[in-house]
N, C-alpha and C. Protein backbone atom coordinates (compact mmCIF):
# COMPACT_ATOMS: atom_id res chain seq x y z
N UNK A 1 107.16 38.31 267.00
CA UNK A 1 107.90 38.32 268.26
C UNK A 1 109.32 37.82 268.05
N UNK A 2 109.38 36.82 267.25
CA UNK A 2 111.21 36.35 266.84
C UNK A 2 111.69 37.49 266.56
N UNK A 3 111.21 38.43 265.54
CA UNK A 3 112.23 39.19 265.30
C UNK A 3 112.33 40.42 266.30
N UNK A 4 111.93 40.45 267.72
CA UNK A 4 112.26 41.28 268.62
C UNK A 4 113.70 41.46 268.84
N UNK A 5 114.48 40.49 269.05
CA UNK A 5 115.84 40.43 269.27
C UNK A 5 116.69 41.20 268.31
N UNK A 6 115.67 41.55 267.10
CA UNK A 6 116.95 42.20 266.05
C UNK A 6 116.54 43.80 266.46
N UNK A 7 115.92 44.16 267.20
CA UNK A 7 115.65 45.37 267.48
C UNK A 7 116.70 46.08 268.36
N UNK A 8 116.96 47.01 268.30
CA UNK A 8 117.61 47.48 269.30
C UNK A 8 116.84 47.76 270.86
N UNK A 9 118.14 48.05 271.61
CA UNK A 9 117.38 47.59 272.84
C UNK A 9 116.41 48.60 273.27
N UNK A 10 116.24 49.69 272.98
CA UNK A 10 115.48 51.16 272.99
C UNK A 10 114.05 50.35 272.77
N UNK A 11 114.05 49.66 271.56
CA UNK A 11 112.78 49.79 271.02
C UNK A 11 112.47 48.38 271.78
N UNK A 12 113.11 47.24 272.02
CA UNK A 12 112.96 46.09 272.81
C UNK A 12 112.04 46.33 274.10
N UNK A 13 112.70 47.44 275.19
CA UNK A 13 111.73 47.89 276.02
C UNK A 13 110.50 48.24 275.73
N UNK A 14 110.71 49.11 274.51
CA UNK A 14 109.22 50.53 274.40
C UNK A 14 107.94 48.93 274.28
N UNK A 15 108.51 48.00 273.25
CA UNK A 15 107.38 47.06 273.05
C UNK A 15 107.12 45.89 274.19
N UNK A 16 107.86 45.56 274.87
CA UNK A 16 107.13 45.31 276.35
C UNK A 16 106.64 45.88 276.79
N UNK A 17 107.06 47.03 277.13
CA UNK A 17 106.26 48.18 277.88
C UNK A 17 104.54 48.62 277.36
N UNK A 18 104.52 48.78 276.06
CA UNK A 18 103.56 48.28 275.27
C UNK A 18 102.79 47.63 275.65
N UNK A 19 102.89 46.32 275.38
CA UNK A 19 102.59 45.23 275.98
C UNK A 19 101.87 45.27 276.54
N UNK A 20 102.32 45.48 277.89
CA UNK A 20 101.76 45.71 279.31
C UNK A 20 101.04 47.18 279.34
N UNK A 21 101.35 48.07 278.74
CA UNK A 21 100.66 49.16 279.67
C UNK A 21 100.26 50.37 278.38
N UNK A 22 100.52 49.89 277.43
CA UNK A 22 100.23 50.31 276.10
C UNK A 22 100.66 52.43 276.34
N UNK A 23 99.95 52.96 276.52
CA UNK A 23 100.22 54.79 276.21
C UNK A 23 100.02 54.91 277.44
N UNK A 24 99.80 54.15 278.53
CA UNK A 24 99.31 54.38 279.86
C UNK A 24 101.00 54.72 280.54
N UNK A 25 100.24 55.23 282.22
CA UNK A 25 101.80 55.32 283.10
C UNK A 25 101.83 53.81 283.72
N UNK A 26 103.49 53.92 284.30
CA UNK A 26 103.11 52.66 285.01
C UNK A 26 104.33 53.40 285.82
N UNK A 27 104.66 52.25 287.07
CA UNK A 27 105.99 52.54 287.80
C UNK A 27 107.05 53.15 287.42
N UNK A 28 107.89 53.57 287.70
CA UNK A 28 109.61 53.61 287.31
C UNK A 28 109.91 52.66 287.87
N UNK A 29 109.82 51.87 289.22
CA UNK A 29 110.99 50.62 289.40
C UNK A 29 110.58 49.44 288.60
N UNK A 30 109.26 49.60 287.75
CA UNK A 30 108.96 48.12 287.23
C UNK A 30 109.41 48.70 285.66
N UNK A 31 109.45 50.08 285.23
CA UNK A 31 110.49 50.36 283.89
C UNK A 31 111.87 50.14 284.04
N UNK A 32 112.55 50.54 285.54
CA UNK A 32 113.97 50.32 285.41
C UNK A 32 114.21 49.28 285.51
N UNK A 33 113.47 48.17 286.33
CA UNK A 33 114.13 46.86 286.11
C UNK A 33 113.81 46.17 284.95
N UNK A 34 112.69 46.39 283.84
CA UNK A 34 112.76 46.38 282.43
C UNK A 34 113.98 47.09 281.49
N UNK A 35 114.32 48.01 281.95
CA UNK A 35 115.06 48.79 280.73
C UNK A 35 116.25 48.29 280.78
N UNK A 36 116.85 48.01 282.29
CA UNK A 36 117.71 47.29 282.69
C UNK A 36 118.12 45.64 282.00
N UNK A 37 116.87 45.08 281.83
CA UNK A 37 116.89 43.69 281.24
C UNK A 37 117.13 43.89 280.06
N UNK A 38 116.64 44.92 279.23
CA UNK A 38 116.75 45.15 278.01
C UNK A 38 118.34 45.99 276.90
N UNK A 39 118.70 46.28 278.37
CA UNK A 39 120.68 46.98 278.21
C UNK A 39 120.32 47.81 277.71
N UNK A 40 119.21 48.84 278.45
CA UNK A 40 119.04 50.32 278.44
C UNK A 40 118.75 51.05 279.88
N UNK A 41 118.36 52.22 279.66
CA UNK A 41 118.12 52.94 281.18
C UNK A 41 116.53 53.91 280.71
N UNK A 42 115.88 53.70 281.67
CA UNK A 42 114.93 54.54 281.59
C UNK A 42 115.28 56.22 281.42
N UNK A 43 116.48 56.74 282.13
CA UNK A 43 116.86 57.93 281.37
C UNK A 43 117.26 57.78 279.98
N UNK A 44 118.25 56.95 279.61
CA UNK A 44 118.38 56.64 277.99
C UNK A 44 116.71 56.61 276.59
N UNK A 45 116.35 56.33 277.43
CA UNK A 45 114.81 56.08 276.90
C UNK A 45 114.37 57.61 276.67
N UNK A 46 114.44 58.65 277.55
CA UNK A 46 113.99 59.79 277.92
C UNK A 46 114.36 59.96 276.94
N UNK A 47 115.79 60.14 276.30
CA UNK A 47 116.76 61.13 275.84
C UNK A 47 116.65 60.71 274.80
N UNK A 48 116.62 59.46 274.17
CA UNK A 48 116.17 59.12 273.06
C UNK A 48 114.98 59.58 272.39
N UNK A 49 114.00 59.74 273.71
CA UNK A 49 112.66 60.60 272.63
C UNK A 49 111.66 59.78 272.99
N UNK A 50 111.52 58.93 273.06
CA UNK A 50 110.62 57.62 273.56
C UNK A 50 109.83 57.78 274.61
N UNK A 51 109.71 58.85 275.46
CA UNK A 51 109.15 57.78 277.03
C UNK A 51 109.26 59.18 278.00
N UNK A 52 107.89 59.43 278.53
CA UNK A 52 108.35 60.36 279.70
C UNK A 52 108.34 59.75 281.13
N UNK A 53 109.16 60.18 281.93
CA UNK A 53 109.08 59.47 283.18
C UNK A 53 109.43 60.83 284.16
N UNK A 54 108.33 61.14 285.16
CA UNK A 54 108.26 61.99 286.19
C UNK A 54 107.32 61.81 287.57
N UNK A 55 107.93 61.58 288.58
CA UNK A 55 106.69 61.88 289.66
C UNK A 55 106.61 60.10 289.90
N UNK A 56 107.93 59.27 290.05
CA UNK A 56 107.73 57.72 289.82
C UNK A 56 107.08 57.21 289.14
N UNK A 57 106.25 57.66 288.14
CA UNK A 57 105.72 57.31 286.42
C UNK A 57 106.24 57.08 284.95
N UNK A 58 105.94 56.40 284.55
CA UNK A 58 106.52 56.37 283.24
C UNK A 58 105.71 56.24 282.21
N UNK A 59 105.51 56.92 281.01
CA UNK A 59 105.04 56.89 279.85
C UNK A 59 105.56 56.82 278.31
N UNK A 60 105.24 56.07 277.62
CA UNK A 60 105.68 55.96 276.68
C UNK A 60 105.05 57.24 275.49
N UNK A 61 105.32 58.07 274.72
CA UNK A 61 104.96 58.91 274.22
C UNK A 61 104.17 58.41 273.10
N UNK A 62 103.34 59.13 272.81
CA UNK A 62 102.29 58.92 271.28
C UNK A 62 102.84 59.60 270.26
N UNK A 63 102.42 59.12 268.97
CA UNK A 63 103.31 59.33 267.99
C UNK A 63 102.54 61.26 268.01
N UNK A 64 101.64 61.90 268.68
CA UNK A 64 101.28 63.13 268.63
C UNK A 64 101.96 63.87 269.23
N UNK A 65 102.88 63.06 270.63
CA UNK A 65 103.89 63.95 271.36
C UNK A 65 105.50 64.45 270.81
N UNK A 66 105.74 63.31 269.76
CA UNK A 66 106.92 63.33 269.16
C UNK A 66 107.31 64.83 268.40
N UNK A 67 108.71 65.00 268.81
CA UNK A 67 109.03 65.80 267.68
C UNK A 67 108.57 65.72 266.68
N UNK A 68 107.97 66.90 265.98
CA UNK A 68 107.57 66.66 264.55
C UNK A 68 108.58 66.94 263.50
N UNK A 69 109.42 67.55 264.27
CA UNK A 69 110.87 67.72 263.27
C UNK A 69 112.69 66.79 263.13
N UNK A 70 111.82 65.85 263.74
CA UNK A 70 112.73 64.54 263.89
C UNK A 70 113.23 64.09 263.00
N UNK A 71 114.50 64.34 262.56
CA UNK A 71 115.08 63.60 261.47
C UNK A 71 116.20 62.26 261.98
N UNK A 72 116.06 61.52 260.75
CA UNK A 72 116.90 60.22 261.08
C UNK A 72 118.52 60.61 261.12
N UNK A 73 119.09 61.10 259.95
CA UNK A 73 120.37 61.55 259.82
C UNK A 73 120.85 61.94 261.27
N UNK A 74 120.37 63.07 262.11
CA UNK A 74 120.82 64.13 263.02
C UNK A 74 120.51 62.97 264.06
N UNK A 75 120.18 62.11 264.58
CA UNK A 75 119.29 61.62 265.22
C UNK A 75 120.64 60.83 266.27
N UNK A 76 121.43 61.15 267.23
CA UNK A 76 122.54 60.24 267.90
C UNK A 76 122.37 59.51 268.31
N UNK A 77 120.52 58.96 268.84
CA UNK A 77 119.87 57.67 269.42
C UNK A 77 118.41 57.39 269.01
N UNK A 78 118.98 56.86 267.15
CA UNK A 78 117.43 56.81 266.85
C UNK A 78 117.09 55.42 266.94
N UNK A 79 115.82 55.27 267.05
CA UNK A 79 115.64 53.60 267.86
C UNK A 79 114.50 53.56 266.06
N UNK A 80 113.62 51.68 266.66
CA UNK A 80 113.17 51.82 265.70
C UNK A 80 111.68 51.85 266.02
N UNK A 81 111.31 51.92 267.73
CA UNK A 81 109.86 52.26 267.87
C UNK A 81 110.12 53.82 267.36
N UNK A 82 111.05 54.73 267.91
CA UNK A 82 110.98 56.07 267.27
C UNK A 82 110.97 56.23 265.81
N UNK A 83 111.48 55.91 264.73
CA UNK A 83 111.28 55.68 263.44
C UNK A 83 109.82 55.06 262.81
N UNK A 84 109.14 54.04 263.56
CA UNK A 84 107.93 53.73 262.79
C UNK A 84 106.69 54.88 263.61
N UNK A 85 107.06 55.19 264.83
CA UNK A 85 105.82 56.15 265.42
C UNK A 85 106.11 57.74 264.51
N UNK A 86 107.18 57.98 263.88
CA UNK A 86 107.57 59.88 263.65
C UNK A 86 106.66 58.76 262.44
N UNK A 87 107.00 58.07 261.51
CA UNK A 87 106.08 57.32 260.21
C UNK A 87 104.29 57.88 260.28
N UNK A 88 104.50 57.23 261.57
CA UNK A 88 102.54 57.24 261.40
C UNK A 88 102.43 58.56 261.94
N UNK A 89 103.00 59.71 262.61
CA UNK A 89 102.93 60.77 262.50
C UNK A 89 102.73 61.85 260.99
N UNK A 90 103.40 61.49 260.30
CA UNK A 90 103.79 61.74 258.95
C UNK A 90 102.88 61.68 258.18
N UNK A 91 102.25 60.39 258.26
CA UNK A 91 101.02 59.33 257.60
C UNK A 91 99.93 60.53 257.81
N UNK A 92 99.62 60.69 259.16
CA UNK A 92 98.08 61.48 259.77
C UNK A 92 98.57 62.36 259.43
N UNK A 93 99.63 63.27 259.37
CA UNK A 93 99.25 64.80 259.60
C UNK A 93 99.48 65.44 258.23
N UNK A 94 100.60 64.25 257.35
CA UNK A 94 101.11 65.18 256.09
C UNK A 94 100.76 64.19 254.91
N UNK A 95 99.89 63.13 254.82
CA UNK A 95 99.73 62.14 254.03
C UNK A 95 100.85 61.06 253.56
N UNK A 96 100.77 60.75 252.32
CA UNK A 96 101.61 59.47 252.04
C UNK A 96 103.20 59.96 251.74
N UNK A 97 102.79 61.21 251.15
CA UNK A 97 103.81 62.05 250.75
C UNK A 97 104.59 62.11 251.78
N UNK A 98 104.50 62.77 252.82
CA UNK A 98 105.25 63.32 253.79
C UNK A 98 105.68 62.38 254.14
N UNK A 99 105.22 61.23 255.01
CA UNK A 99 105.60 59.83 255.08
C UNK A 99 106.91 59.48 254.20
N UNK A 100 106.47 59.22 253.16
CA UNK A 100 107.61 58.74 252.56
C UNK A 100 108.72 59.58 252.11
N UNK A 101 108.80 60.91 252.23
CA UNK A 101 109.82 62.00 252.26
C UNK A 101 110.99 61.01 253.56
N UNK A 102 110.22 60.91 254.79
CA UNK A 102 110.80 60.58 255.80
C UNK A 102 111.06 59.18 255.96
N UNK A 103 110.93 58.52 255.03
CA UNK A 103 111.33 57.22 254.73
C UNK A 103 112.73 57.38 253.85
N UNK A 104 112.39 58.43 252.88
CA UNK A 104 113.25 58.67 251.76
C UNK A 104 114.66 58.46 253.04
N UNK A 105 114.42 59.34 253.84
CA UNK A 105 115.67 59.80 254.85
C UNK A 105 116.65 58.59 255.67
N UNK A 106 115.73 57.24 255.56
CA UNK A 106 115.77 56.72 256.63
C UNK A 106 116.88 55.44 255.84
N UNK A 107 117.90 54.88 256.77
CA UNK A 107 118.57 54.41 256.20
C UNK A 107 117.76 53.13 256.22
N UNK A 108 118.04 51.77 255.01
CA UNK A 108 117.33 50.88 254.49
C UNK A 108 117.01 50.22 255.62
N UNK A 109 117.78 49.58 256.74
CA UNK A 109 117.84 48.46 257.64
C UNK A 109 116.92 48.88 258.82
N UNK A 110 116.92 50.37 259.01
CA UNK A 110 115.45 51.17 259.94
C UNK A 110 114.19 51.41 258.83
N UNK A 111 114.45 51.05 258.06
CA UNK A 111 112.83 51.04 257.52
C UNK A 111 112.28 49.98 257.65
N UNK A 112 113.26 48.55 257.25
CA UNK A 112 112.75 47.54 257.24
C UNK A 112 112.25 46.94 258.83
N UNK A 113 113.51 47.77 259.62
CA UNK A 113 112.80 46.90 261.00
C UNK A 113 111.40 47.98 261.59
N UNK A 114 110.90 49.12 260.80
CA UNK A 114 110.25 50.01 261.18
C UNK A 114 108.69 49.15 260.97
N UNK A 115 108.75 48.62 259.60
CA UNK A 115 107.86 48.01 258.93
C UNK A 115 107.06 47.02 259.71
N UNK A 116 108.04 46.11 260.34
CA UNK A 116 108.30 45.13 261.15
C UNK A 116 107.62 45.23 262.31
N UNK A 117 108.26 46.28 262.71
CA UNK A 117 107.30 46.96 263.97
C UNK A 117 105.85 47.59 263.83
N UNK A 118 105.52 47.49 262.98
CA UNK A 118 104.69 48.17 263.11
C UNK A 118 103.42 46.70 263.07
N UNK A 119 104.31 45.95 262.37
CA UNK A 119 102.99 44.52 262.24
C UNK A 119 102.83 44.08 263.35
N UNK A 120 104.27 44.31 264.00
CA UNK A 120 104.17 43.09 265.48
C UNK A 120 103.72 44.02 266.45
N UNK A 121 103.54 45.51 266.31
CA UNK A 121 102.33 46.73 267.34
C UNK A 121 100.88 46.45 266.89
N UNK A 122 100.55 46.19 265.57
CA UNK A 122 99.08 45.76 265.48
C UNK A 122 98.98 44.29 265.54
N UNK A 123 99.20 43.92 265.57
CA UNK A 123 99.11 42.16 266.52
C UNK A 123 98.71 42.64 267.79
N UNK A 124 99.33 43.28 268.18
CA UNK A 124 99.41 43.39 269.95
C UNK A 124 98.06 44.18 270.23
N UNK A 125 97.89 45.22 269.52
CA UNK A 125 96.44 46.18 269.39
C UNK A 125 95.32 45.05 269.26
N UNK A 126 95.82 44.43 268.16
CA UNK A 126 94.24 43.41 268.25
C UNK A 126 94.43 42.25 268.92
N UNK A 127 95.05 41.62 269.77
CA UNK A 127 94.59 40.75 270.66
C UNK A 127 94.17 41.70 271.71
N UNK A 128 94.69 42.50 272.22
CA UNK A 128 94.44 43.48 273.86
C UNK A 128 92.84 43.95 273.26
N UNK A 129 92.44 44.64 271.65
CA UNK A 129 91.07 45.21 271.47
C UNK A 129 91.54 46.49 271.43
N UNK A 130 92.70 47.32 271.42
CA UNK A 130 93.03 48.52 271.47
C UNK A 130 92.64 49.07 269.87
N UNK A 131 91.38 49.03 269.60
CA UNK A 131 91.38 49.43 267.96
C UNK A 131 92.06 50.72 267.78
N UNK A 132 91.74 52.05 268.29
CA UNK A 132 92.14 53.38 267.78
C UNK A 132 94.00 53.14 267.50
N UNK A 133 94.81 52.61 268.18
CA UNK A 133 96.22 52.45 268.14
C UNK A 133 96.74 51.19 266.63
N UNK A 134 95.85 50.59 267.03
CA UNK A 134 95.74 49.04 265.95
C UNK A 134 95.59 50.23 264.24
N UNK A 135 94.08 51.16 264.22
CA UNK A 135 94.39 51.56 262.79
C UNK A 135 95.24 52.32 262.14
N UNK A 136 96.17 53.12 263.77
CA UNK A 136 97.48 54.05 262.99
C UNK A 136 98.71 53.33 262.84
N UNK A 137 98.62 51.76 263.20
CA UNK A 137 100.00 50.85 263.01
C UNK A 137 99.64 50.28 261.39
N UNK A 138 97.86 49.18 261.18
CA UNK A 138 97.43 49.00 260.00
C UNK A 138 97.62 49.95 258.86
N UNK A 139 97.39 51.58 259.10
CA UNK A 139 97.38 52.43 257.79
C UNK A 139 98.70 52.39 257.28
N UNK A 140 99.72 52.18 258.29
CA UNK A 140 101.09 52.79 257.81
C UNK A 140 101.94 51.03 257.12
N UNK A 141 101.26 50.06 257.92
CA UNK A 141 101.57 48.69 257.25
C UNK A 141 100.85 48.29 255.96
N UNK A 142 99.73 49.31 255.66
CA UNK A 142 98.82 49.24 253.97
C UNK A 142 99.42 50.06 253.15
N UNK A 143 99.86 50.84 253.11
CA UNK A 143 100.47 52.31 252.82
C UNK A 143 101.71 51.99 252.00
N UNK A 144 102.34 51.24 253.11
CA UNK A 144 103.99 50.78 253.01
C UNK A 144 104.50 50.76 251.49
N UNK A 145 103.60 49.86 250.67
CA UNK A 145 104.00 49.37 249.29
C UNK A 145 104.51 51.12 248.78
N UNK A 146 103.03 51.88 249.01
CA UNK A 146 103.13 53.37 248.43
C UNK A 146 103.97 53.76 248.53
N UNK A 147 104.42 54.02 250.16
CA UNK A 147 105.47 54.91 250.41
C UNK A 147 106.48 54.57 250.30
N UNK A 148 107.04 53.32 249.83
CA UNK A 148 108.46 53.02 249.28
C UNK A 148 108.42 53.42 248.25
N UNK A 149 107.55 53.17 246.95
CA UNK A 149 107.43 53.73 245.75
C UNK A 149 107.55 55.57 245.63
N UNK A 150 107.02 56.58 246.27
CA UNK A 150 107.41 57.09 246.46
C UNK A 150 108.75 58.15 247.27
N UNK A 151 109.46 57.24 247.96
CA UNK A 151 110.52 57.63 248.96
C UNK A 151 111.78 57.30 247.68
N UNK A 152 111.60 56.27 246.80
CA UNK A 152 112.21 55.85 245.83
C UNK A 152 112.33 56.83 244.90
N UNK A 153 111.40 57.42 244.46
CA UNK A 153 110.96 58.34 243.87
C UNK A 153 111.96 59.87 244.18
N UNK A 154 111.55 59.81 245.60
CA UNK A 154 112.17 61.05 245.79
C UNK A 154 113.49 61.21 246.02
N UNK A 155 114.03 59.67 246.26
CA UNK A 155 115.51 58.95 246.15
C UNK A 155 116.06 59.74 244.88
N UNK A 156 115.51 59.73 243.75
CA UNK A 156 115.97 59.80 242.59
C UNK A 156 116.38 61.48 242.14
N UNK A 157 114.82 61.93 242.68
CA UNK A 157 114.75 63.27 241.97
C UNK A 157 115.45 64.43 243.27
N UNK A 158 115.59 64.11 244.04
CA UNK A 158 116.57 65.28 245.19
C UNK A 158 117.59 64.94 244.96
N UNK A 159 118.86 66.08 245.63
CA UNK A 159 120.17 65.87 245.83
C UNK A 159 120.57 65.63 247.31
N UNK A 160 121.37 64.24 247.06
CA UNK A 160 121.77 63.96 248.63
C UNK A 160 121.81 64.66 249.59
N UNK A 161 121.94 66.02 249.95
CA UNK A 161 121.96 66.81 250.68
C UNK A 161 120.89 67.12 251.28
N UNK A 162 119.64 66.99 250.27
CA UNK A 162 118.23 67.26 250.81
C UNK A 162 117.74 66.13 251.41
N UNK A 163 118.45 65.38 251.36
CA UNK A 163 117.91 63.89 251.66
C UNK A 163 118.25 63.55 253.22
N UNK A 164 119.39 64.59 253.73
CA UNK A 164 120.38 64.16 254.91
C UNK A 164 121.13 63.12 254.67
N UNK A 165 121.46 62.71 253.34
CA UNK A 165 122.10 61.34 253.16
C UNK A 165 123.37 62.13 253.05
N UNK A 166 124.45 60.86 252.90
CA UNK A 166 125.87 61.57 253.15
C UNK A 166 126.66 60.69 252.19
């Protein structure tokens, strides 16, 4: 929880919101006066990728709703709940590999707070009992060692260009 504050404020909300209401809907006036506290906007949230809100509801998206073609480079508001959820997307659908392709991409200081996030989302899974959410935050926090070793890997053997690095 200390290191919430180093988060940006995108992802500051998504994990209160969390919190409280985990993949569920909840209000819009009890998100805007959250997003608000947090020096964001529940439309900012939208647009970022994070969060649907329609019909005075709000939802935070599952890492199954996300773009699957989300890259960090192109990305004009990438947060770092969006960076560790496209992760465990990666993890389930394309293995360790794919994962860490998209790590490869990710600049150092969003991986590390990705990592981060993902310990302080399974904390939160296992006090609430939310197991199914708790083992796609655990796989990608067991994994981690791997997929740096390989993202490193692929650091080496691509050319910056393939990488989106600049």
């Amino acid at each position: 929880a200390e290191t919430e504050g180093d988060l940006d404020g995108d992802s500051r909300f998504a994990v209160s919101w969390f919190e409280q209401y985990g993949f569920n809907s909840g209000e819009f006036g009890v998100a805007d006066v959250l997003a608000r506290a947090k020096n964001t906007s529940v439309d900012g949230l939208g647009s970022a990728g994070i969060l649907t809100a329609s019909a005075g509801k709000v939802r935070l998206l599952t890492w199954e709703e996300l773009d699957p073609g989300w890259d960090p480079a192109s990305d004009s508001r990438p947060t770092v709940w969006e960076a560790t959820h496209h992760l465990i997307e990666r993890l389930n659908v394309h293995g360790e590999e794919g994962a860490a392709m998209l790590l490869a991409k990710m600049p150092s200081d969003l991986a590390a707070q990705a990592r981060q996030l993902a310990y302080r989302l399974y904390n939160i899974c296992e006090r609430k009992g939310w197991a199914e959410h708790a083992l796609d935050y655990n796989a990608l926090v067991v994994s981690w060692p791997r997929l740096q070793e390989l993202a490193t890997n692929f650091k080496q053997s691509l050319p910056p260009e393939q990488l989106g690095l600049f």
